[in-house]
C-alpha atoms as a PDB file:
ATOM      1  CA  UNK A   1      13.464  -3.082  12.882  1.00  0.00           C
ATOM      2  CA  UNK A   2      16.177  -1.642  11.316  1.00  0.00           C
ATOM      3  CA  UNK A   3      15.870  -1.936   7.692  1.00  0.00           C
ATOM      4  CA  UNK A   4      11.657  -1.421   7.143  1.00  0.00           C
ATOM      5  CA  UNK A   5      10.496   0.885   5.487  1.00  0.00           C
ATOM      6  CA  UNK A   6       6.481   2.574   5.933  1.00  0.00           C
ATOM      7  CA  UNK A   7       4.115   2.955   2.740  1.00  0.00           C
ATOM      8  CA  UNK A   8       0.719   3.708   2.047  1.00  0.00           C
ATOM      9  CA  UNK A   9      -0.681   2.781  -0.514  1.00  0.00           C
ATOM     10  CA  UNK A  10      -3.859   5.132  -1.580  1.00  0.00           C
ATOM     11  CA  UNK A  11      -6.589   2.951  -3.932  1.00  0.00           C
ATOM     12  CA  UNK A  12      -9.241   4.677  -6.075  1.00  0.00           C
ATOM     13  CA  UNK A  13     -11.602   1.834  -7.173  1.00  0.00           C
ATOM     14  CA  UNK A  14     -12.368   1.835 -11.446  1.00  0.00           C
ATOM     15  CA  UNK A  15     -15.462   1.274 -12.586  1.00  0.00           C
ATOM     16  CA  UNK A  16     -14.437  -2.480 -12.772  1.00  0.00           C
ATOM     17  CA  UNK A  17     -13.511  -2.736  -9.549  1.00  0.00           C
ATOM     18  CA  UNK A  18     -17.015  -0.878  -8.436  1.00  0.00           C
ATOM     19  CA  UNK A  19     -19.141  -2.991 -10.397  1.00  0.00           C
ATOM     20  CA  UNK A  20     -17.271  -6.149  -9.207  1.00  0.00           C
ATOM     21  CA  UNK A  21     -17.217  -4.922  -5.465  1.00  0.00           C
ATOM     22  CA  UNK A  22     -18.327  -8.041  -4.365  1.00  0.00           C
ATOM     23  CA  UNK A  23     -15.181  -9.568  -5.420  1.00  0.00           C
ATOM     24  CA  UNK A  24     -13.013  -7.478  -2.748  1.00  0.00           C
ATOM     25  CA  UNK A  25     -12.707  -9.666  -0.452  1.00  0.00           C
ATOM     26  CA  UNK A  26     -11.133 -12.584  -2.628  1.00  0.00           C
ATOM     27  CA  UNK A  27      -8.971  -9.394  -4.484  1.00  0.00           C
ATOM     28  CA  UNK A  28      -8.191  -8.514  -0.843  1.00  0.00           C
ATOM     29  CA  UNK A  29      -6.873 -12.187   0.095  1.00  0.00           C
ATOM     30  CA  UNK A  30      -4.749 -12.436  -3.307  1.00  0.00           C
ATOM     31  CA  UNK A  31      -3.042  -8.939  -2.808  1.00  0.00           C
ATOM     32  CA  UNK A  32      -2.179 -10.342   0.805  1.00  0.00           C
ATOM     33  CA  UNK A  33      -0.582 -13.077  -0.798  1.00  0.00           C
ATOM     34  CA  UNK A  34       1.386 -11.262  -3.644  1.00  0.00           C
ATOM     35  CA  UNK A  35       2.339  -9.206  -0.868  1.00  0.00           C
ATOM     36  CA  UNK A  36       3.812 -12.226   0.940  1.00  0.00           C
ATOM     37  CA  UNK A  37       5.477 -13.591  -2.324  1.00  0.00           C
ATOM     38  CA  UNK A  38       7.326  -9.300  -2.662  1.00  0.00           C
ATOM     39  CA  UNK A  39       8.328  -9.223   1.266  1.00  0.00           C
ATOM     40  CA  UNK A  40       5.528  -6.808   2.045  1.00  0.00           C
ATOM     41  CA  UNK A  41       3.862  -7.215   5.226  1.00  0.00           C
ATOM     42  CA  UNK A  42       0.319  -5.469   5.134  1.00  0.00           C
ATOM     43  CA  UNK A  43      -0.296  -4.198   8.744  1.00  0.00           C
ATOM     44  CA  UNK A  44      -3.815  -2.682   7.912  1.00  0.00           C
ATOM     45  CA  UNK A  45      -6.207  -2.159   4.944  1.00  0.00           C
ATOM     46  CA  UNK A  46      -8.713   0.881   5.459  1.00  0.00           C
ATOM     47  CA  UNK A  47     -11.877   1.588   3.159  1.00  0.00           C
ATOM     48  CA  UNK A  48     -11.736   5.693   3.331  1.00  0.00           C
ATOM     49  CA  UNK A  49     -13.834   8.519   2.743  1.00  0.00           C
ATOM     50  CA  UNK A  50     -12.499  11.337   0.166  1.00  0.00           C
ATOM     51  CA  UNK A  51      -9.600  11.559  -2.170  1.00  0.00           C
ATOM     52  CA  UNK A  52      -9.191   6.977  -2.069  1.00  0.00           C
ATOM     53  CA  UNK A  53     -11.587   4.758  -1.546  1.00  0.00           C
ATOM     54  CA  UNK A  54      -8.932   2.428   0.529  1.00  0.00           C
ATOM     55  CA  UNK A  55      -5.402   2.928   2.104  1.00  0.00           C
ATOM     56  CA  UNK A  56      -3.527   0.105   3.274  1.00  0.00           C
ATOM     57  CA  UNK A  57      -0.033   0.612   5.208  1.00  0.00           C
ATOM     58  CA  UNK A  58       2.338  -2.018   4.538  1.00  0.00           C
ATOM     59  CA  UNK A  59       6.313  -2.624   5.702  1.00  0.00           C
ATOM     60  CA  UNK A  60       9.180  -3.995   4.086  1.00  0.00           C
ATOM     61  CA  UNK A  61      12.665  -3.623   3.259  1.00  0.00           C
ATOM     62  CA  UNK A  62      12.317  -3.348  -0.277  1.00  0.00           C
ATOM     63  CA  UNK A  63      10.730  -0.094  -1.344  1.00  0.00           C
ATOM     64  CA  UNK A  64      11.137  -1.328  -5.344  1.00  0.00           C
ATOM     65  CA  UNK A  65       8.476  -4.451  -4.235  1.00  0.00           C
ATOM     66  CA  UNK A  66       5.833  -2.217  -3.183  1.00  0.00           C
ATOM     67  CA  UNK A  67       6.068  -0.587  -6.692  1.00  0.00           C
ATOM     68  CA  UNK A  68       5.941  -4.360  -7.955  1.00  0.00           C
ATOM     69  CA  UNK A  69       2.784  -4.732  -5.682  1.00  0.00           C
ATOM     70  CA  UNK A  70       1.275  -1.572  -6.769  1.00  0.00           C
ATOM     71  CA  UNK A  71       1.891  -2.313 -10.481  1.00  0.00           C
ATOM     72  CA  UNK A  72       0.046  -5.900  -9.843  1.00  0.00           C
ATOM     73  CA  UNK A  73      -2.522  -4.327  -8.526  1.00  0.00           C
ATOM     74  CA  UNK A  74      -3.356  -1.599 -11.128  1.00  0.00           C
ATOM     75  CA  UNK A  75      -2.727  -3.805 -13.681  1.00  0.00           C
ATOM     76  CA  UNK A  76      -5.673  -6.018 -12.714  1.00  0.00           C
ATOM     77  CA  UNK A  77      -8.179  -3.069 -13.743  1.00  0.00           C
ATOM     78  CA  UNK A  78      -9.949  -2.718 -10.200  1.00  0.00           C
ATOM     79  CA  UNK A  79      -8.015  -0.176  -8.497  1.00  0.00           C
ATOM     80  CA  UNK A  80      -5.553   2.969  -9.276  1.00  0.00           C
ATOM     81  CA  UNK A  81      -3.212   3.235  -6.936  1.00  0.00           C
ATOM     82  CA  UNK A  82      -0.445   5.918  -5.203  1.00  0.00           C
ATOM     83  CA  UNK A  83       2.444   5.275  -3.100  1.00  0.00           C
ATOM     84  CA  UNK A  84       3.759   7.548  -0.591  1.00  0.00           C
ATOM     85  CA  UNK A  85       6.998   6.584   1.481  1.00  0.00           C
ATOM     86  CA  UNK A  86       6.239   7.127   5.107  1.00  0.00           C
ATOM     87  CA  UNK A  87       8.397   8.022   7.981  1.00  0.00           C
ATOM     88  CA  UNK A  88       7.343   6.939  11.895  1.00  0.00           C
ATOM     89  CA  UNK A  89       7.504  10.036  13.894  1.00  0.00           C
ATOM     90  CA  UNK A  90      10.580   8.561  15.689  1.00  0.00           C
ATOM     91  CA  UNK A  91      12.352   8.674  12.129  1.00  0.00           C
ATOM     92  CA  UNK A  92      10.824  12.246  10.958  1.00  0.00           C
ATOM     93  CA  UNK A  93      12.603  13.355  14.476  1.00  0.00           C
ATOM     94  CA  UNK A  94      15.867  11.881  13.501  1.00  0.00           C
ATOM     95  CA  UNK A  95      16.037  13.067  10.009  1.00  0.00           C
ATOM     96  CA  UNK A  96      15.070  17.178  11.665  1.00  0.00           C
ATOM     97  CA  UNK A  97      18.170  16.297  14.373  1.00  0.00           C
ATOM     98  CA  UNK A  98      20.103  15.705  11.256  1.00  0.00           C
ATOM     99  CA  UNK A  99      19.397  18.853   9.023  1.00  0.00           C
ATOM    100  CA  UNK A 100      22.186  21.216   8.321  1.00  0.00           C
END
């Protein structure tokens, strides 16, 4: 898949989106759906332990969308969220091979 790009996205619930928990699952469906609209496929959403409270991983070929996405999302009020660019261990070789 030449192209895709890898990101996590990191969620830290806010006290809205605690209090309203019971709501995830319909929040869940319409972030699937935005994602669909940006070119974002969401491979896998993970409630967490620690630091987040969920991660999903998502691929697309527009890294600028899931800053769109994660925008959306904040801007809602139920979640805080972090991006981090992420490289398949096939890539992270290639890019070492390629060092200087």
């Amino acid at each position: 898949m030449e192209g895709v790009m890898q990101f996590m996205i990191s969620m830290k619930f806010t006290d809205q989106g605690i209090r309203t928990i019971k709501d995830a699952p319909k929040r869940t469906q319409a972030a699937r759906e935005l994602a669909k609209k940006l070119g974002i496929e969401i491979k896998q959403v993970y409630l967490t332990t620690g630091e987040s409270d969920l991660v999903a991983f998502v691929e697309t070929s527009n890294g600028d969308n899931v800053a769109k996405m994660a925008l959306a999302l904040g801007s809602a009020g139920n979640v805080h969220t972090r991006i981090s660019r992420a490289w398949t261990e096939e890539e992270y070789f290639k890019l070492v091979s390629e060092l200087p």
